[in-house]
N, C-alpha and C. Protein backbone atom coordinates (compact mmCIF):
# COMPACT_ATOMS: atom_id res chain seq x y z
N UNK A 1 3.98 23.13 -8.34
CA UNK A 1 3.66 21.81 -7.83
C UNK A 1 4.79 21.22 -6.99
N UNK A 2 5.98 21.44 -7.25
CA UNK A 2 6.95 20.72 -6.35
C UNK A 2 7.08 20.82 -4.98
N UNK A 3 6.63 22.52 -4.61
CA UNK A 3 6.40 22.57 -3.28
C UNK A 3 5.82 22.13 -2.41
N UNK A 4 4.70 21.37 -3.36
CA UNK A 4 3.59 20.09 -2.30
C UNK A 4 3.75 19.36 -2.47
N UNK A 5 5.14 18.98 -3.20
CA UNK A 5 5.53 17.42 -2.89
C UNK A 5 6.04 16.69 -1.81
N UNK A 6 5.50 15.55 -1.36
CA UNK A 6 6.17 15.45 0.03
C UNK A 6 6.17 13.90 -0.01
N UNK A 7 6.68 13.66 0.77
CA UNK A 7 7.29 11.87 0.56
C UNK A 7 7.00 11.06 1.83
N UNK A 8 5.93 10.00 1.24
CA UNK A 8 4.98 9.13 2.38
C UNK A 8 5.40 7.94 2.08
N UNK A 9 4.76 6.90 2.91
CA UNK A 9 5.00 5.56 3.04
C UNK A 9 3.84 4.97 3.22
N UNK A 10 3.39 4.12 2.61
CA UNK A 10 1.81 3.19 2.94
C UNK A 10 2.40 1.54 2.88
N UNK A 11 1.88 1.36 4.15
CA UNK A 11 1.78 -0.24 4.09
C UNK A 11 0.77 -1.37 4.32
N UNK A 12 0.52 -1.86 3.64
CA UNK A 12 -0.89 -2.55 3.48
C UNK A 12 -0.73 -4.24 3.55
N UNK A 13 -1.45 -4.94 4.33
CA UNK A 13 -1.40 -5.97 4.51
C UNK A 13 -1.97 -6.39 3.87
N UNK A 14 -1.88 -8.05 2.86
CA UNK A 14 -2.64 -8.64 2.15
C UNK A 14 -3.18 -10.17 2.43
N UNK A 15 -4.45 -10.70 2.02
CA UNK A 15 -4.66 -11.69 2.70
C UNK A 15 -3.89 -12.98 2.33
N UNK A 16 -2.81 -13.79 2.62
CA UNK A 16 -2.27 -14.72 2.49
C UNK A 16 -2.74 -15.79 1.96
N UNK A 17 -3.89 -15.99 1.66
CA UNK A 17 -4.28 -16.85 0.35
C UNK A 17 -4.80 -16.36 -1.03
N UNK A 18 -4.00 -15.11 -0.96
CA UNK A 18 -3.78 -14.72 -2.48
C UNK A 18 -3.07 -15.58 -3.03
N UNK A 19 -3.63 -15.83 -4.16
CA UNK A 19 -2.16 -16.25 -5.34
C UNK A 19 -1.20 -15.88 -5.26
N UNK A 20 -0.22 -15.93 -6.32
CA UNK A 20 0.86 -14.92 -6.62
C UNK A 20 0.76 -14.30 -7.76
N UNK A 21 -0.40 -14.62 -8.42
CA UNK A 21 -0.27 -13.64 -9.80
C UNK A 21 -2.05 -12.58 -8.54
N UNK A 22 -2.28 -13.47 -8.47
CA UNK A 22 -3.67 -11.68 -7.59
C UNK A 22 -3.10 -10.95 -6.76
N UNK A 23 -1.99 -11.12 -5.78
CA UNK A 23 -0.90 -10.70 -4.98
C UNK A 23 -0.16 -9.68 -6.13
N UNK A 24 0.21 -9.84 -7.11
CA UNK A 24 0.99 -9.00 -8.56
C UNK A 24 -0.33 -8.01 -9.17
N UNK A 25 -1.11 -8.31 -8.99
CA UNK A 25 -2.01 -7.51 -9.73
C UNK A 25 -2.58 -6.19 -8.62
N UNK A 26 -2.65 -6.99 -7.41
CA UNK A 26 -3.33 -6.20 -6.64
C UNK A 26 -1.92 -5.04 -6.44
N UNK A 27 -0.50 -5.76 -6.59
CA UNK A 27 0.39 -4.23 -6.22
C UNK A 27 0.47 -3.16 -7.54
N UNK A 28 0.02 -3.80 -8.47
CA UNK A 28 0.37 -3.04 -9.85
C UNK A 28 -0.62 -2.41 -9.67
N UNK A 29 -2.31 -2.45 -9.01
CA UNK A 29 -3.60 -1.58 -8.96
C UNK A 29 -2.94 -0.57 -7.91
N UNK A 30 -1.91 -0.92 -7.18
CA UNK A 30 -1.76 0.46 -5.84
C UNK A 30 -0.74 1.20 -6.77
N UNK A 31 0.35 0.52 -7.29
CA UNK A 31 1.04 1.32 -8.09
C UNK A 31 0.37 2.18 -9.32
N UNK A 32 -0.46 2.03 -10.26
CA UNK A 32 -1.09 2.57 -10.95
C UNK A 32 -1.61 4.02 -10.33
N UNK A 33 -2.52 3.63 -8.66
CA UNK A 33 -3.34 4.74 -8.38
C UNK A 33 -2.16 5.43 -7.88
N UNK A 34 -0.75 5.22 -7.11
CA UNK A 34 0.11 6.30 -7.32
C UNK A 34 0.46 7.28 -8.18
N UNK A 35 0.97 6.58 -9.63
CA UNK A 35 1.51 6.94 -10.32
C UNK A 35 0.49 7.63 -11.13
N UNK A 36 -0.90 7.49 -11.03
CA UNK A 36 -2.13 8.04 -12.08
C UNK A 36 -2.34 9.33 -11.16
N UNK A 37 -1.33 9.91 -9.97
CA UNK A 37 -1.87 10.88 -9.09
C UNK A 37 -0.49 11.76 -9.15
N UNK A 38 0.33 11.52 -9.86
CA UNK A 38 1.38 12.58 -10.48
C UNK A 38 2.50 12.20 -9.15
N UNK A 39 2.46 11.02 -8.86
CA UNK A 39 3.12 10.75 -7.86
C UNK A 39 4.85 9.65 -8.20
N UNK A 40 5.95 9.91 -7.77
CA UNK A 40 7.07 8.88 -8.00
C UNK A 40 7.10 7.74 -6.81
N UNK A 41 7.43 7.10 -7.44
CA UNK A 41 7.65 5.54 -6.62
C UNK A 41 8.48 5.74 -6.21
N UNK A 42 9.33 5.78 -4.51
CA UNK A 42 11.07 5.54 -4.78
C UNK A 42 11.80 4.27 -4.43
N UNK A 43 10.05 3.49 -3.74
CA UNK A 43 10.73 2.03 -3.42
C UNK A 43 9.72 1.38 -2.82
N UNK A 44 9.87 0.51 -3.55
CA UNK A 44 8.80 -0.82 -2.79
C UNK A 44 9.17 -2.28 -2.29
N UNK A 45 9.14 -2.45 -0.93
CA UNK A 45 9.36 -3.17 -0.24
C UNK A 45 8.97 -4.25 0.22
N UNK A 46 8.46 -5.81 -0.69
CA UNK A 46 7.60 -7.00 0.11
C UNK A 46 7.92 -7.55 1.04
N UNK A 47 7.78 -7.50 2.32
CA UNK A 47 8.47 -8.01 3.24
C UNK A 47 8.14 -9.58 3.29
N UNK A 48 6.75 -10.04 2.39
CA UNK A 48 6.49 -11.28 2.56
C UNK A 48 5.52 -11.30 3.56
N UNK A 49 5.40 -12.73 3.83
CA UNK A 49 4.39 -13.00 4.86
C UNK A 49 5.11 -13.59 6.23
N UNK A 50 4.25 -13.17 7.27
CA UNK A 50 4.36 -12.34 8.67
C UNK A 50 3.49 -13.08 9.49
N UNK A 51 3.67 -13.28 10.49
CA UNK A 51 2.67 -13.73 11.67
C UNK A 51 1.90 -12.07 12.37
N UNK A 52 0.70 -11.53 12.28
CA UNK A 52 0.04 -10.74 12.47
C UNK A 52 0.30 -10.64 14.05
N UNK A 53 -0.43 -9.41 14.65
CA UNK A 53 0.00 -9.39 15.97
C UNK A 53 -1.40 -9.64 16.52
N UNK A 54 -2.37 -9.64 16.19
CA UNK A 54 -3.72 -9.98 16.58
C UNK A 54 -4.42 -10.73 15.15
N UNK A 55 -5.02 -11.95 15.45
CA UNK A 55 -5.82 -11.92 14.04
C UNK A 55 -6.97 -11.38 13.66
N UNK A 56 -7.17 -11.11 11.84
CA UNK A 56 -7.81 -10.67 11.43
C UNK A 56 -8.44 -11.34 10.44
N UNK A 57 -9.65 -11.51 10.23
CA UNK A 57 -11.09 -12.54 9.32
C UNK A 57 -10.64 -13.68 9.59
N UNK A 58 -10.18 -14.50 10.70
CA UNK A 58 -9.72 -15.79 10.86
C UNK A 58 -8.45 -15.56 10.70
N UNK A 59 -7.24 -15.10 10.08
CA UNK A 59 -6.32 -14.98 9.64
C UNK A 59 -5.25 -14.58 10.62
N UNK A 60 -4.40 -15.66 10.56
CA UNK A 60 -3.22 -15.05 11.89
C UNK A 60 -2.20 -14.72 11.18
N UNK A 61 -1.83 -14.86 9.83
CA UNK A 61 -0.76 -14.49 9.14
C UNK A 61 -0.97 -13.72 7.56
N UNK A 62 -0.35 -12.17 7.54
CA UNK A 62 -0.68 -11.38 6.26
C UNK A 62 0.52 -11.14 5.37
N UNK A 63 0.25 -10.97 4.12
CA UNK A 63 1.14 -10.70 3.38
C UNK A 63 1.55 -9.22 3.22
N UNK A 64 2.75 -8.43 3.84
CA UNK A 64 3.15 -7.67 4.20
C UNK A 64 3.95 -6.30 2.76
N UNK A 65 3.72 -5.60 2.55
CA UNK A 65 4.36 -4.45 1.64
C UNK A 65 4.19 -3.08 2.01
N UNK A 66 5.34 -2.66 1.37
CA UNK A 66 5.55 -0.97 1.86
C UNK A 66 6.52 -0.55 0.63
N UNK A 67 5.63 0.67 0.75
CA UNK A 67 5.82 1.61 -0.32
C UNK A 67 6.17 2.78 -0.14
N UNK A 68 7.78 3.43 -0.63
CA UNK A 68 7.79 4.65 -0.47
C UNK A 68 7.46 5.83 -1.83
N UNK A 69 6.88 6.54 -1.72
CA UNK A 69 6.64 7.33 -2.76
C UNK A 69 6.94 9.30 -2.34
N UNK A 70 6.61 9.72 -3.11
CA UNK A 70 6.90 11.18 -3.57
C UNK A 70 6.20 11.65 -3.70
N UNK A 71 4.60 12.77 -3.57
CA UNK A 71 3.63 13.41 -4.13
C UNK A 71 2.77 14.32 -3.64
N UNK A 72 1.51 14.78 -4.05
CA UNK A 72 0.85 15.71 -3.04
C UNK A 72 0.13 15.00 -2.48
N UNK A 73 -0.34 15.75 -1.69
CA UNK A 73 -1.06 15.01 -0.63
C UNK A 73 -2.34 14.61 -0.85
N UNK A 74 -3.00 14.83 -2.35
CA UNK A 74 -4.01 14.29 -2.90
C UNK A 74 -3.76 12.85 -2.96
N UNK A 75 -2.67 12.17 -3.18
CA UNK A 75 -2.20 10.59 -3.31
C UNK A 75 -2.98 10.07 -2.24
N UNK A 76 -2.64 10.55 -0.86
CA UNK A 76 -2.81 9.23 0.08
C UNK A 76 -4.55 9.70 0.09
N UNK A 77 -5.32 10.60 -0.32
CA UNK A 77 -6.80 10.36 0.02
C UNK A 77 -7.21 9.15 -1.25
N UNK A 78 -6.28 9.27 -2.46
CA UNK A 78 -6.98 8.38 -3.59
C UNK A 78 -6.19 7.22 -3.14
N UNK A 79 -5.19 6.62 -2.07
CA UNK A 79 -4.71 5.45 -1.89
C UNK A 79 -5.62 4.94 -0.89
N UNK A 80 -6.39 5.56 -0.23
CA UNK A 80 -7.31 5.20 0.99
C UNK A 80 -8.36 4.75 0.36
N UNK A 81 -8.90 5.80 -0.57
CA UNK A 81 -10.16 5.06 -1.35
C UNK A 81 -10.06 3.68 -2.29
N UNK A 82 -8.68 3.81 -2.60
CA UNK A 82 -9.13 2.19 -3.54
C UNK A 82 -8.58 1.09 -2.19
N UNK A 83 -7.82 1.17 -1.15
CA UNK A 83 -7.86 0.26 -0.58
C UNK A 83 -9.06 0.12 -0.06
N UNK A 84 -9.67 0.37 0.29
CA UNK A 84 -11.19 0.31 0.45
C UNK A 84 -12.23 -0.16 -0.69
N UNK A 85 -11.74 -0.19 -1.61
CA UNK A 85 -12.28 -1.17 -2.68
C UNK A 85 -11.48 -2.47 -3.01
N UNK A 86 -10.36 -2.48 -2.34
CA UNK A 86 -9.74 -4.39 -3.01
C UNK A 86 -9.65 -5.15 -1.56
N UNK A 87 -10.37 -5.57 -1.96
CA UNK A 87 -11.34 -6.69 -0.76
C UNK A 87 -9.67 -7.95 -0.74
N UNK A 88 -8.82 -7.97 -0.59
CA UNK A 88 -7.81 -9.01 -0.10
C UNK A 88 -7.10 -8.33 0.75
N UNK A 89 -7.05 -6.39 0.75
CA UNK A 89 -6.38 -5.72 1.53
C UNK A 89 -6.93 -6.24 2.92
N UNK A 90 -5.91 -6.36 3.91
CA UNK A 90 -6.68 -6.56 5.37
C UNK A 90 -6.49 -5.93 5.98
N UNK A 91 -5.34 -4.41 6.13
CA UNK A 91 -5.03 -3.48 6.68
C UNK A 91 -4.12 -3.01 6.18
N UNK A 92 -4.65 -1.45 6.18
CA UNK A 92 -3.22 -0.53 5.15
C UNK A 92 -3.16 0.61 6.52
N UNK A 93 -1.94 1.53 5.86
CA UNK A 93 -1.70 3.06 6.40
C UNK A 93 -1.03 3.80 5.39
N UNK A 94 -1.14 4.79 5.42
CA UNK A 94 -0.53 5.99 5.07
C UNK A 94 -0.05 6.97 5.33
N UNK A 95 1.59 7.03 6.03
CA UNK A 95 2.12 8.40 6.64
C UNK A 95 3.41 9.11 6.01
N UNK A 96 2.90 10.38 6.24
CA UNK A 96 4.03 10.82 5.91
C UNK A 96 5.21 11.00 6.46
N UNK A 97 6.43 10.65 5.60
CA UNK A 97 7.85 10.55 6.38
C UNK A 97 8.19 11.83 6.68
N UNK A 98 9.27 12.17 8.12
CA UNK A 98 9.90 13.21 8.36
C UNK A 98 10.66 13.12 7.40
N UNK A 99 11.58 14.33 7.64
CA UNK A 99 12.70 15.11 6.79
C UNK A 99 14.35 14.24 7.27
């Protein structure tokens, strides 16, 4: 298994009238589907909230995070599918870092 480990970054925008405890829950649901995919965290980054570069659902400003992690490359297909189920996400990615 270690040989398909490889180390990505996803950053996902959130909608700015989250709370701060649904804003906490919704990162502990991305962290979970990492870590439930045999994957290490090595850092997570809130940058906070951001003025968007185009708006999105009315919204000119998102709440900004990035995540570096460790794993196979099964992670980012199960990080795609649940962002696609938590309806506050307003735009994510998932790439993998060079060496």
């Amino acid at each position: 298994m270690p040989e398909t480990m490889r180390k990505y970054e996803t950053t996902f925008v959130l909608n700015p009238d989250q709370s701060e405890e649904a804003r906490e829950r919704t990162l502990e649901r991305v962290k979970e589907v990492i870590e439930s995919s045999d994957a290490e965290i090595e850092e997570i980054d809130e940058w906070g909230e951001k003025r968007l570069a185009y708006e999105i659902d009315n919204q000119r400003t998102g709440y900004y995070v990035v995540i570096e992690f460790e794993g196979s490359p099964e992670v980012t297909d199960a990080l795609k599918r649940e962002f696609g189920l938590i309806g506050d996400v307003m735009r994510h990615l998932v790439v993998r870092r060079d060496k």
